[in-house]
PDB file of N, CA and C in Angstrom:
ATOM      1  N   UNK A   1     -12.538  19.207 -18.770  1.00  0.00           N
ATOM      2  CA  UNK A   1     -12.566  18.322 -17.629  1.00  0.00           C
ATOM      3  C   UNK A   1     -12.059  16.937 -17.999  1.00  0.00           C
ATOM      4  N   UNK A   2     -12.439  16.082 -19.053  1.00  0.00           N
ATOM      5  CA  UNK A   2     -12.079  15.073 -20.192  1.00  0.00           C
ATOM      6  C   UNK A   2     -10.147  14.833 -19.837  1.00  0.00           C
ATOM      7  N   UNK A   3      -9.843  16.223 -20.449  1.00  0.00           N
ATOM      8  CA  UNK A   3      -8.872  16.091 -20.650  1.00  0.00           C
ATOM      9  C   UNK A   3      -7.910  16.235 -19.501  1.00  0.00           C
ATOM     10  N   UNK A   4      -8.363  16.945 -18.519  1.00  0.00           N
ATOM     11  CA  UNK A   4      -7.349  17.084 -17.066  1.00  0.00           C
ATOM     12  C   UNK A   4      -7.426  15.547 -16.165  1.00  0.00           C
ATOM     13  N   UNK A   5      -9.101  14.887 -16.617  1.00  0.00           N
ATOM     14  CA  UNK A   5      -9.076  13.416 -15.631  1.00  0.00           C
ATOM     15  C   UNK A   5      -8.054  12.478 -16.853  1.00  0.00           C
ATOM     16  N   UNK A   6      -7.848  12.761 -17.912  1.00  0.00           N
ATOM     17  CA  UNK A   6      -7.148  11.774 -18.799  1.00  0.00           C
ATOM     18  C   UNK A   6      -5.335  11.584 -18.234  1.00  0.00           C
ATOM     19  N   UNK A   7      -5.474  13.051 -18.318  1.00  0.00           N
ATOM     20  CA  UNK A   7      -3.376  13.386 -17.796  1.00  0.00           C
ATOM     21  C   UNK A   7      -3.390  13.215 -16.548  1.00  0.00           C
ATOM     22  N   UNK A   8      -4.019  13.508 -15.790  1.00  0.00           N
ATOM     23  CA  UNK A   8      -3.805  13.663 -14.116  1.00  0.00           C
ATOM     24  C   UNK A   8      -4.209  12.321 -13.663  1.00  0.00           C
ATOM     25  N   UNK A   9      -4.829  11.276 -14.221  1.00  0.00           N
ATOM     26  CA  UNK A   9      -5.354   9.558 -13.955  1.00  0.00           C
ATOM     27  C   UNK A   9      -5.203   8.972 -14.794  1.00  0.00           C
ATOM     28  N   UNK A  10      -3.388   8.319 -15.500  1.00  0.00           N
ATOM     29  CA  UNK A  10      -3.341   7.531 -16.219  1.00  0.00           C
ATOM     30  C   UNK A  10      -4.222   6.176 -16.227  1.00  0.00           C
ATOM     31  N   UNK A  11      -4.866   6.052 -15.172  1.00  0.00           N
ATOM     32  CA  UNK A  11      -5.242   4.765 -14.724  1.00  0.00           C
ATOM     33  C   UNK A  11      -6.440   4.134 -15.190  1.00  0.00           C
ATOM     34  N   UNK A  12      -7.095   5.514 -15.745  1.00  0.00           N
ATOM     35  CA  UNK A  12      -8.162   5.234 -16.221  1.00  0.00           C
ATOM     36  C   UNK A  12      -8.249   4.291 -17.549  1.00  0.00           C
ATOM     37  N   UNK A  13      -8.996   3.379 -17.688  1.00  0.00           N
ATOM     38  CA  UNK A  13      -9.129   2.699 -19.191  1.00  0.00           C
ATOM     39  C   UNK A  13      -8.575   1.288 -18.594  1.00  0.00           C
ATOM     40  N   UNK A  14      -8.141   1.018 -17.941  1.00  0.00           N
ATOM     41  CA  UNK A  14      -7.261  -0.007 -17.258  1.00  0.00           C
ATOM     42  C   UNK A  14      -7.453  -0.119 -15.726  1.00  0.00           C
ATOM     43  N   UNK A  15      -8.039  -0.080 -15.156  1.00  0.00           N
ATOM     44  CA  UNK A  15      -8.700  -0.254 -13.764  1.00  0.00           C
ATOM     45  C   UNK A  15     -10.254  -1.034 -14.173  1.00  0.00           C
ATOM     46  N   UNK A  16     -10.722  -1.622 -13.089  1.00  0.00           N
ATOM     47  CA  UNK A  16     -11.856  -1.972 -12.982  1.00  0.00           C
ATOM     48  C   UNK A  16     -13.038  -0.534 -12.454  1.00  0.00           C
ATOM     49  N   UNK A  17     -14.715  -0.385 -12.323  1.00  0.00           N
ATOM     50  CA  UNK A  17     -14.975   0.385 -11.980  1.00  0.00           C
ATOM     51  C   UNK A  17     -15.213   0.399 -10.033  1.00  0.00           C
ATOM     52  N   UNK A  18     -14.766  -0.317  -9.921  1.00  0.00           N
ATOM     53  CA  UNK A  18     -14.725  -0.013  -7.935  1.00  0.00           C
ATOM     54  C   UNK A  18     -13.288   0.140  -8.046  1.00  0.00           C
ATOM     55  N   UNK A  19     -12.261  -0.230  -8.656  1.00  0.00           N
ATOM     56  CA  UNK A  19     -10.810   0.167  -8.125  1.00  0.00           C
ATOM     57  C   UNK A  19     -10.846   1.733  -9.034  1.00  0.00           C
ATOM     58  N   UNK A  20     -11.365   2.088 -10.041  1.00  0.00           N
ATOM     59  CA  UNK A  20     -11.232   3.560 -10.266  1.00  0.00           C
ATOM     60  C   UNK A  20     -11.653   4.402  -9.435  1.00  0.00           C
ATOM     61  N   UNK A  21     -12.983   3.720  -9.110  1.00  0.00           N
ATOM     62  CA  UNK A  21     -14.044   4.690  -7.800  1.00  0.00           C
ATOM     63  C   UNK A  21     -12.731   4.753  -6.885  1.00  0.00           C
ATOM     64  N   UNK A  22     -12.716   4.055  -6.034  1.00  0.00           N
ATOM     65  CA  UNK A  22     -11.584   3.789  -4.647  1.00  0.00           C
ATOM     66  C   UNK A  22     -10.700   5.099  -4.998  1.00  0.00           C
ATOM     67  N   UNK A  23      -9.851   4.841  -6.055  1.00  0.00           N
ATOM     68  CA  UNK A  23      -8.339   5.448  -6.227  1.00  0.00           C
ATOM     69  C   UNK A  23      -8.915   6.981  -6.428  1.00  0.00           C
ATOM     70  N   UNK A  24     -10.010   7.452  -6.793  1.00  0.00           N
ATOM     71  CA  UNK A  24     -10.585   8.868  -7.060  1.00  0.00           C
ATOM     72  C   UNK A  24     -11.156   9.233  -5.786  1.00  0.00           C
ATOM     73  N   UNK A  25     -11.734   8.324  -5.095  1.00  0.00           N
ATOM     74  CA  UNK A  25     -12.302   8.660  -3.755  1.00  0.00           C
ATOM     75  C   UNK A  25     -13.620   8.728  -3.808  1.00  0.00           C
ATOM     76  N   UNK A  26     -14.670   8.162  -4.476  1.00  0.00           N
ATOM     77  CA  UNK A  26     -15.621   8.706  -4.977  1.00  0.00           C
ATOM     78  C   UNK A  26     -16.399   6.848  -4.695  1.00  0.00           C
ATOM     79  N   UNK A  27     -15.854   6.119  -4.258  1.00  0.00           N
ATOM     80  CA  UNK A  27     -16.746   4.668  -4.267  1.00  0.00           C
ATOM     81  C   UNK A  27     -17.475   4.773  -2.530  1.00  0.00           C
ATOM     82  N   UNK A  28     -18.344   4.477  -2.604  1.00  0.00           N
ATOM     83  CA  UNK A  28     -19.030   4.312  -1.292  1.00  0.00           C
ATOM     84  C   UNK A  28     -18.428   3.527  -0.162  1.00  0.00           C
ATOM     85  N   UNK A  29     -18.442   3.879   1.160  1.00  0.00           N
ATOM     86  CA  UNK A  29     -17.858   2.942   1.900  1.00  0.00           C
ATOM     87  C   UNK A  29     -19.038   2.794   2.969  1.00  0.00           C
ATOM     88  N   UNK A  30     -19.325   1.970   3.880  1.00  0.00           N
ATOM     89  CA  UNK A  30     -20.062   2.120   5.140  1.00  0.00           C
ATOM     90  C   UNK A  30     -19.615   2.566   5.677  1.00  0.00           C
ATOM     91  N   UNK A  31     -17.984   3.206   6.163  1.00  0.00           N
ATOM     92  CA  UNK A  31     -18.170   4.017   7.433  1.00  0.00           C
ATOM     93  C   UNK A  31     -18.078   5.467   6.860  1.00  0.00           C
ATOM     94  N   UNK A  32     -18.505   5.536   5.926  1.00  0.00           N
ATOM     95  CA  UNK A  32     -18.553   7.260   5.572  1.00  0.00           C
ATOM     96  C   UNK A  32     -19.855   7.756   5.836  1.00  0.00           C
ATOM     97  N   UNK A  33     -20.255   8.830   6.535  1.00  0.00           N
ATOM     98  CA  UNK A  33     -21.396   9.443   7.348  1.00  0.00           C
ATOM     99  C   UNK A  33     -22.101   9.795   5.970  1.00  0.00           C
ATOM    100  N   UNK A  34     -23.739   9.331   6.066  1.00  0.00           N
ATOM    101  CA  UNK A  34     -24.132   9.986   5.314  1.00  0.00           C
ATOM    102  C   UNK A  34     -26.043  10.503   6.038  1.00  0.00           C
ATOM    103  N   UNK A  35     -25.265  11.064   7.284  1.00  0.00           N
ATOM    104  CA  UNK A  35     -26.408  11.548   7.841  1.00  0.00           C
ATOM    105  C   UNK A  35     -27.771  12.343   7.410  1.00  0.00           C
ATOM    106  N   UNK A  36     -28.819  12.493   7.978  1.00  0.00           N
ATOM    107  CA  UNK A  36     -29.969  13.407   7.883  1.00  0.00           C
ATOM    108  C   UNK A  36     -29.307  14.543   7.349  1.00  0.00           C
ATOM    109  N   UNK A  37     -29.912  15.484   5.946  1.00  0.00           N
ATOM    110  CA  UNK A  37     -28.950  16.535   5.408  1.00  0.00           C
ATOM    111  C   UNK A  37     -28.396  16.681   5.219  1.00  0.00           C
ATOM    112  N   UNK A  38     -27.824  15.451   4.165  1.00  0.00           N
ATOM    113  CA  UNK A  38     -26.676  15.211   3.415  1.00  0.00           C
ATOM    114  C   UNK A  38     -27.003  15.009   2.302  1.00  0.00           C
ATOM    115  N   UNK A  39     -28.505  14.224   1.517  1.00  0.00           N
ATOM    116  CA  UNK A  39     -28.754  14.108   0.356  1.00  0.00           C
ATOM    117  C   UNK A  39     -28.192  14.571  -0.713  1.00  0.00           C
ATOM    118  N   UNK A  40     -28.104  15.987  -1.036  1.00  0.00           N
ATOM    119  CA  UNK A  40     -27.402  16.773  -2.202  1.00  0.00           C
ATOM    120  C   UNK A  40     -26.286  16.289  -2.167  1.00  0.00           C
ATOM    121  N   UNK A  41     -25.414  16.268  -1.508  1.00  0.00           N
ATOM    122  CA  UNK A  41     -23.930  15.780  -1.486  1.00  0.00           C
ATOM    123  C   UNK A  41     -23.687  14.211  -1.899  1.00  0.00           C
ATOM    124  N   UNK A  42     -24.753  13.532  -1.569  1.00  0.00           N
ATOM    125  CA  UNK A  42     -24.824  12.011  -1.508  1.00  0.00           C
ATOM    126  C   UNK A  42     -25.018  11.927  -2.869  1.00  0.00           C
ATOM    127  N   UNK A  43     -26.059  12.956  -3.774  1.00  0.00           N
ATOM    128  CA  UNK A  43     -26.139  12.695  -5.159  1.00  0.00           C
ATOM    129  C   UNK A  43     -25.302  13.189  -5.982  1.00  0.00           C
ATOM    130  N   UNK A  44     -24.478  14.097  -5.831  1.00  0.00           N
ATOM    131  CA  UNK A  44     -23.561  14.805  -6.967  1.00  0.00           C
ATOM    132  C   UNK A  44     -21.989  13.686  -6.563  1.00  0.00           C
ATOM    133  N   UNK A  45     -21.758  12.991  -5.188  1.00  0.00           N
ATOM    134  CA  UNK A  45     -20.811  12.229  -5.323  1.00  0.00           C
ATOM    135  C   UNK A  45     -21.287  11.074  -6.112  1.00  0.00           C
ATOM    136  N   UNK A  46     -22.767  10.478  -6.381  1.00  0.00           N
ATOM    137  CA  UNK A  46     -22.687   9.272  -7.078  1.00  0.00           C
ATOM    138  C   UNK A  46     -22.821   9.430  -8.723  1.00  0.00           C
ATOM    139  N   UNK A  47     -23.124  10.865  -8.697  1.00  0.00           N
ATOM    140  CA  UNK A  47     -23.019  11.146 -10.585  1.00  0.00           C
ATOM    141  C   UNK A  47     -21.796  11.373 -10.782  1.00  0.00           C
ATOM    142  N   UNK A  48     -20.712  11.730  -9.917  1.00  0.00           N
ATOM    143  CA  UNK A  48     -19.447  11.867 -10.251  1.00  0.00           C
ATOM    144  C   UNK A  48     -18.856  10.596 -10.455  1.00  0.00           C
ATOM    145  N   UNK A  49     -19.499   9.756  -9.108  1.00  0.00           N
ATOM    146  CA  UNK A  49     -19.006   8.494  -9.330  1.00  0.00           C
ATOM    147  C   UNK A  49     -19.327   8.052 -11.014  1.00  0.00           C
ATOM    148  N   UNK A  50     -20.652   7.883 -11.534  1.00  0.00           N
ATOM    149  CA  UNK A  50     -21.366   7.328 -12.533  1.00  0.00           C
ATOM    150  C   UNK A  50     -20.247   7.474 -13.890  1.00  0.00           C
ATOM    151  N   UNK A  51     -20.242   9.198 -13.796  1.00  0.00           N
ATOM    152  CA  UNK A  51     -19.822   9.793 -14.815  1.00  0.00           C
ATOM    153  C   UNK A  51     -18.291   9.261 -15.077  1.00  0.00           C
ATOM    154  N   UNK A  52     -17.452   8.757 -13.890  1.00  0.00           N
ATOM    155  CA  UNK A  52     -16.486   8.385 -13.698  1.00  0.00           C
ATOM    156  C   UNK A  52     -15.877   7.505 -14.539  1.00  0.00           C
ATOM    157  N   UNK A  53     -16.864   6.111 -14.016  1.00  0.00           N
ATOM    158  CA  UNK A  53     -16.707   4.805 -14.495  1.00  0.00           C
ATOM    159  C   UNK A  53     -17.397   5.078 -15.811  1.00  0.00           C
ATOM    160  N   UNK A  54     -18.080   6.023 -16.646  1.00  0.00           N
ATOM    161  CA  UNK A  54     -18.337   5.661 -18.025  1.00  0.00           C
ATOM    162  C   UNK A  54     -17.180   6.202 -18.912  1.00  0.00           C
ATOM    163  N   UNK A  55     -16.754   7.159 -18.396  1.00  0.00           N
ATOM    164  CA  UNK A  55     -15.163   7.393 -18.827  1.00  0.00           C
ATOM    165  C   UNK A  55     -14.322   6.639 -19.132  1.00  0.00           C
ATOM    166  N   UNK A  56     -14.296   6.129 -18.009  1.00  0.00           N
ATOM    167  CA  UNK A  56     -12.886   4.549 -17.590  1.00  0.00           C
ATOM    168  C   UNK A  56     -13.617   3.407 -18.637  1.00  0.00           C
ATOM    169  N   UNK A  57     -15.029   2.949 -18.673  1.00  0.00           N
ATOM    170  CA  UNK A  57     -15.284   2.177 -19.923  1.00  0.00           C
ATOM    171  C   UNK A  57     -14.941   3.000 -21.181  1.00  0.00           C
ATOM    172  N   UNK A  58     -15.048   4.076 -21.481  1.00  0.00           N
ATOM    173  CA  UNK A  58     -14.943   4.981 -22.391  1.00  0.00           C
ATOM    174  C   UNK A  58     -13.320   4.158 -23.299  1.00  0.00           C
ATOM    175  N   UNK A  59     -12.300   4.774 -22.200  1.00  0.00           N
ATOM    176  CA  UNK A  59     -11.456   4.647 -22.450  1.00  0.00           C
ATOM    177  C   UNK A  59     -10.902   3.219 -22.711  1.00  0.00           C
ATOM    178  N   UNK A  60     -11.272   2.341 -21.991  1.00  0.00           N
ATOM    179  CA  UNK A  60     -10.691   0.917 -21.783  1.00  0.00           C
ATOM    180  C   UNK A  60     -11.295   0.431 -23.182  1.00  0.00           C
ATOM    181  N   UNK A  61     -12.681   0.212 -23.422  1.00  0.00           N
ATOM    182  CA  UNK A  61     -13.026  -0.038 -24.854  1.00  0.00           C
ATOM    183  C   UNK A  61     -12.434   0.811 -25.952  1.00  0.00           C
ATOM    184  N   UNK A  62     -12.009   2.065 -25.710  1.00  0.00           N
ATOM    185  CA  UNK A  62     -11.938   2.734 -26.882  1.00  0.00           C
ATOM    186  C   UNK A  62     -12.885   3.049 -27.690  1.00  0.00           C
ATOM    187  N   UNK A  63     -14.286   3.517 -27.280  1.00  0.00           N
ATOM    188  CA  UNK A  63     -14.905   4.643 -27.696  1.00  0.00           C
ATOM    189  C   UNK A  63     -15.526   5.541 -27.656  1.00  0.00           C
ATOM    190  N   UNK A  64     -15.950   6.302 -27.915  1.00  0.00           N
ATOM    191  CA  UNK A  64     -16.681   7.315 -28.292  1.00  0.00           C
ATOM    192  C   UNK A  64     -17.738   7.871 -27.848  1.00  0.00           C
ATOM    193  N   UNK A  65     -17.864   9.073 -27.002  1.00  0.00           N
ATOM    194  CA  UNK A  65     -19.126   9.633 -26.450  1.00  0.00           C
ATOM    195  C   UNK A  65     -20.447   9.873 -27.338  1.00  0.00           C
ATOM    196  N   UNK A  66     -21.466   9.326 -27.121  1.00  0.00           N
ATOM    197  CA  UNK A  66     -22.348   9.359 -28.190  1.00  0.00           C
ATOM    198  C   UNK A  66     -23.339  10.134 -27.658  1.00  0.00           C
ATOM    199  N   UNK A  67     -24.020  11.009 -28.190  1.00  0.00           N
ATOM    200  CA  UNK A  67     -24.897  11.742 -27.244  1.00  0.00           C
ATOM    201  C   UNK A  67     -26.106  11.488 -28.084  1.00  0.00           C
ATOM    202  N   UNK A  68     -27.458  11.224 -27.235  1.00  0.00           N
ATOM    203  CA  UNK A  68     -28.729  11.213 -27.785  1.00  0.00           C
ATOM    204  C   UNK A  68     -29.484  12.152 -27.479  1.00  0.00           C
ATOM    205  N   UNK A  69     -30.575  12.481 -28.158  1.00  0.00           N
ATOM    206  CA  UNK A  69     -31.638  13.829 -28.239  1.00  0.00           C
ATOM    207  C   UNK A  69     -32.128  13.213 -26.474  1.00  0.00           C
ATOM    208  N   UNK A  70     -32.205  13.595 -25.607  1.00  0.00           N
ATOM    209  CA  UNK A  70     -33.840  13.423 -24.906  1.00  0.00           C
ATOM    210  C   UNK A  70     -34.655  13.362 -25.205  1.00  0.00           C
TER     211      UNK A  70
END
């Protein structure tokens, strides 16, 4: 997944994180419906969002995914 958002979104590493959100589609807007029974959807777009922008810092700093125990 890493590697298809790297080739397919040069942009990443070099954008800010609301102009990466925007250009992916994934930044919040007010007129986007987020009616009664929508929750699930409302949360997997903002971890996509999350996961997004730690990428784009990922990249822009230049480093390294570090993973900790839970």
């Amino acid at each position: 997944m890493a590697r298809a958002l790297i080739v397919d979104l040069p942009e990443l590493g070099a954008l800010g994180r609301g102009q990466i959100s925007s250009l992916v589609g994934l930044a919040p807007f007010a007129k986007d419906s987020i009616a009664a029974g929508k929750p699930p959807k409302v949360a997997l777009i903002a971890l996509a969002r999350k996961l997004l922008t730690i990428l784009n810092a990922m990249l822009r700093g230049g480093t390294d995914w570090l993973e900790t125990a839970a």
